[in-house]
C-alpha atoms as a PDB file:
ATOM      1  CA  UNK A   1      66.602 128.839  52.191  1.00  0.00           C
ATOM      2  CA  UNK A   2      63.003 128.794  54.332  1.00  0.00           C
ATOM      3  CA  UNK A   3      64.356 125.342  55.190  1.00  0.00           C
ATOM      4  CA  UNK A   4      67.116 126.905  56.599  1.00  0.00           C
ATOM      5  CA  UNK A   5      65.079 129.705  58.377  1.00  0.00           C
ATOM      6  CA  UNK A   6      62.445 126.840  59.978  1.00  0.00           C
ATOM      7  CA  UNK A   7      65.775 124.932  61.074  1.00  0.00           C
ATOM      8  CA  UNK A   8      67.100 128.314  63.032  1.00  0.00           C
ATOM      9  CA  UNK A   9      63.315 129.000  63.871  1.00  0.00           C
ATOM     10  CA  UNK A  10      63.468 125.826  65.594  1.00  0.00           C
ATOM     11  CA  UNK A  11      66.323 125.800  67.663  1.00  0.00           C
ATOM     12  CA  UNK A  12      65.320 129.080  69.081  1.00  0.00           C
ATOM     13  CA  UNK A  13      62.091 128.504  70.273  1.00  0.00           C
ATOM     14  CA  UNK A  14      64.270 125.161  71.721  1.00  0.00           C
ATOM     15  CA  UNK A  15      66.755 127.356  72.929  1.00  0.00           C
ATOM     16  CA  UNK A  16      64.560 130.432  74.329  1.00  0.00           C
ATOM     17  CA  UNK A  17      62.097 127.242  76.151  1.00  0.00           C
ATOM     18  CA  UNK A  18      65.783 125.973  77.629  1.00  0.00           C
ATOM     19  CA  UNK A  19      66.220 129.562  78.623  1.00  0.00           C
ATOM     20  CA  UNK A  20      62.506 129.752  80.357  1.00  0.00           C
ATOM     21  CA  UNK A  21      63.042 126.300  82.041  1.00  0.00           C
ATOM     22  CA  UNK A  22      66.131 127.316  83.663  1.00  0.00           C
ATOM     23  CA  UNK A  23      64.697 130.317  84.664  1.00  0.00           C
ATOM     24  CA  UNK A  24      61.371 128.923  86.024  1.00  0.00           C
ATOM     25  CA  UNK A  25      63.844 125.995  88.080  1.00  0.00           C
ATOM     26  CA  UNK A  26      65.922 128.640  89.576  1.00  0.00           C
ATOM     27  CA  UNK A  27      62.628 131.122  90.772  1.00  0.00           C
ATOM     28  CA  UNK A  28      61.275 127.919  91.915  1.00  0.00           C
ATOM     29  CA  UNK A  29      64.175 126.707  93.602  1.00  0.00           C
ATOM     30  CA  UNK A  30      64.442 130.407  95.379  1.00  0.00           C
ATOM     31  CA  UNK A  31      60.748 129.733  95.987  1.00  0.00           C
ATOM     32  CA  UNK A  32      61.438 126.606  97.843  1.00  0.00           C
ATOM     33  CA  UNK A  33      64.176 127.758 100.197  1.00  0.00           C
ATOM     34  CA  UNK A  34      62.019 131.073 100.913  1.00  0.00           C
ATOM     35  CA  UNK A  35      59.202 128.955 101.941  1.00  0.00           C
ATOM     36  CA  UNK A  36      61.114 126.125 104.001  1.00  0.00           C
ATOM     37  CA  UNK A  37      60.092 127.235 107.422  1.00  0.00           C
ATOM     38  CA  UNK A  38      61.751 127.759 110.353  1.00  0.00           C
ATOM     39  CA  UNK A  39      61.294 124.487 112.022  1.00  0.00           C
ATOM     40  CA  UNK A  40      63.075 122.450 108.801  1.00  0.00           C
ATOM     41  CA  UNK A  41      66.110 124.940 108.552  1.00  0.00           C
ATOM     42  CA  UNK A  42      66.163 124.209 112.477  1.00  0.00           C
ATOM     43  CA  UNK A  43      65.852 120.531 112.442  1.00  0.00           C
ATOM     44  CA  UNK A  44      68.618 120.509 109.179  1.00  0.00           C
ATOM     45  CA  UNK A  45      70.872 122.824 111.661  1.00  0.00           C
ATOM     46  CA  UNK A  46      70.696 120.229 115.015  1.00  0.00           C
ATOM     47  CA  UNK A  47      71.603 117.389 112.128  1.00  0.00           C
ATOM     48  CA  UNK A  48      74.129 118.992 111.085  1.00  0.00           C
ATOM     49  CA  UNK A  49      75.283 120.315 114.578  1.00  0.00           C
ATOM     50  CA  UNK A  50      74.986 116.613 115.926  1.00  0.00           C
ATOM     51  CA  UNK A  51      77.174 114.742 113.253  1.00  0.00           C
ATOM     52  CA  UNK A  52      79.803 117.110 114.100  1.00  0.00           C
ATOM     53  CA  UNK A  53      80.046 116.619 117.306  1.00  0.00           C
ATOM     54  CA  UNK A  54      79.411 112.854 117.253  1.00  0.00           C
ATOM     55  CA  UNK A  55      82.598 113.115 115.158  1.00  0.00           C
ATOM     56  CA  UNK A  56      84.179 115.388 117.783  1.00  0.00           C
ATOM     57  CA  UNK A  57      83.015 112.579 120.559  1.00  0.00           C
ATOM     58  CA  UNK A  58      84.466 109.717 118.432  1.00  0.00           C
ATOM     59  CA  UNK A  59      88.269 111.828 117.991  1.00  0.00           C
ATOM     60  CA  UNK A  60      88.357 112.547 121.563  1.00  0.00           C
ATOM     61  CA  UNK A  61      87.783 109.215 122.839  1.00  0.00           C
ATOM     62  CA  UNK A  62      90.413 107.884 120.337  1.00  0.00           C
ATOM     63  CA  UNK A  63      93.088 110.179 121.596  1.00  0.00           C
ATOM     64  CA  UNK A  64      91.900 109.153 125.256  1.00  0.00           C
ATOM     65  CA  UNK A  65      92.511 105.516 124.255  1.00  0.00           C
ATOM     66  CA  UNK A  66      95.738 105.968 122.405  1.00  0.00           C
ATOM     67  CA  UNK A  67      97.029 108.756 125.399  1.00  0.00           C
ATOM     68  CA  UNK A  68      96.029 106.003 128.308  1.00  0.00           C
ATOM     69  CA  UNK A  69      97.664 103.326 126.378  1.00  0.00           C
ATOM     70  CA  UNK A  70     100.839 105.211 125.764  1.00  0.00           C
ATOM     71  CA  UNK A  71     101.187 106.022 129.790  1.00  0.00           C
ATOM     72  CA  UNK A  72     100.019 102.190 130.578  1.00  0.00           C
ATOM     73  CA  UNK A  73     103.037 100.949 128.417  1.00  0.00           C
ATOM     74  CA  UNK A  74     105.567 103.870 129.610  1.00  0.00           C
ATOM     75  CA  UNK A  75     104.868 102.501 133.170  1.00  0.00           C
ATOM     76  CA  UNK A  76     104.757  99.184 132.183  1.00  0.00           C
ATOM     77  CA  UNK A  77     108.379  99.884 131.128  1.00  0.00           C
ATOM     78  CA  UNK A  78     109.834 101.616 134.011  1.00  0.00           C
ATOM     79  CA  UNK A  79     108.150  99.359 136.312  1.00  0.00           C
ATOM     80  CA  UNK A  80     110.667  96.789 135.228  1.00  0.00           C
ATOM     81  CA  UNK A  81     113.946  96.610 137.772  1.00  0.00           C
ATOM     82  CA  UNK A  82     116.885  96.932 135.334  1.00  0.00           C
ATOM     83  CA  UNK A  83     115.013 100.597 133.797  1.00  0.00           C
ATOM     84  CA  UNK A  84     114.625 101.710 137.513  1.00  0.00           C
ATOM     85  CA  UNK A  85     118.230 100.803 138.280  1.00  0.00           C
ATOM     86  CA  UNK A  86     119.294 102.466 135.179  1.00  0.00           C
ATOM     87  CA  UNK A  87     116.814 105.465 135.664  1.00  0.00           C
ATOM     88  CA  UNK A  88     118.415 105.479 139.361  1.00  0.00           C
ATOM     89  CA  UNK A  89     122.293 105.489 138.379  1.00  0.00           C
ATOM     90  CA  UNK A  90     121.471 108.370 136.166  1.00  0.00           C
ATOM     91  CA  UNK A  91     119.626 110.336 138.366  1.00  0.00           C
ATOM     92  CA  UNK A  92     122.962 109.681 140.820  1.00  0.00           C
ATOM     93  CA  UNK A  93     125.778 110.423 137.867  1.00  0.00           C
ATOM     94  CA  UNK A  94     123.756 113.417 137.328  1.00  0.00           C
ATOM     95  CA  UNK A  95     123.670 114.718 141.206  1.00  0.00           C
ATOM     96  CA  UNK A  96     127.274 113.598 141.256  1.00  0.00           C
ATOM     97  CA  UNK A  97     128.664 115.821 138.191  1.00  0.00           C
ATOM     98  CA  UNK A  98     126.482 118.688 139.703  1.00  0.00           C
ATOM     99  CA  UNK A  99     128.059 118.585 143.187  1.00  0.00           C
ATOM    100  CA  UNK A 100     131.459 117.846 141.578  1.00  0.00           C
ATOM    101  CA  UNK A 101     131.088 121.137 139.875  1.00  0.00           C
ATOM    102  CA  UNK A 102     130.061 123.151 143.108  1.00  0.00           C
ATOM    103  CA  UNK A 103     133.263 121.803 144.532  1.00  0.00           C
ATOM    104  CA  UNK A 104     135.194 123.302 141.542  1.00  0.00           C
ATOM    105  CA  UNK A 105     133.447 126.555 142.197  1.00  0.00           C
ATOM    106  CA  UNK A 106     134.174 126.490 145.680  1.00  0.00           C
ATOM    107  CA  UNK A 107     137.900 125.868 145.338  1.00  0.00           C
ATOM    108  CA  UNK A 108     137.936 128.772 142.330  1.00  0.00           C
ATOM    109  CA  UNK A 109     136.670 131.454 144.833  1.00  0.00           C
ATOM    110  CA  UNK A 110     139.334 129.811 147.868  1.00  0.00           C
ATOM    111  CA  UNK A 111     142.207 130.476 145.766  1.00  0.00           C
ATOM    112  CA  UNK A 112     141.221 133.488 144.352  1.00  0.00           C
ATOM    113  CA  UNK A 113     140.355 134.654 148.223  1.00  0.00           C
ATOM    114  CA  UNK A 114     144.147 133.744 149.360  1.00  0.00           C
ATOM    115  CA  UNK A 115     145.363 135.951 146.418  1.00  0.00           C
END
């Protein structure tokens, strides 16, 4: 039985200097970030700040490349004579059907006029 006790008397002076530690880690921790002065919190801010926008930099130059190669080959495409003729005949067929439909229009209205 005291065997027992000094066992249990044991593990809570372990446990209650376990308690204390973490206690004295976390008011020194506080400690630390109270005392970090103004200059480190703004140096850690522009570090911060900077990374970001490096990474900003890098995206928007890669969607500058990948946008300028996208137009290069779209021209590059069209430039060729058989997509220009094509491009061309359906720019026509597409005038055509819109004045063919005017003409409809226009002979609608003359025969409902002679009525």
């Amino acid at each position: 039985m005291n065997r027992l006790f000094k066992t249990a008397g044991i593990f809570a002076i372990l446990l209650g200097c376990t308690v204390s530690a973490d206690a004295q880690d976390t008011q020194t921790a506080k400690e630390e970030t109270k005392k970090e002065s103004f200059m480190k919190k703004a140096f850690r801010d522009m570090k911060e700040s900077a990374r970001l926008q490096r990474q900003i930099d890098k995206a928007n130059f890669q969607a500058t490349k990948l946008e300028t190669k996208a137009f290069y080959e779209e021209q590059k495409r069209l430039s060729k004579p058989s997509a220009r003729t094509a491009a061309e005949k359906e720019r026509m067929q597409k005038e055509l059907e819109a004045a063919n439909k005017r003409v409809e229009e226009a002979k609608a209205k003359v025969e409902a006029a002679k009525k």
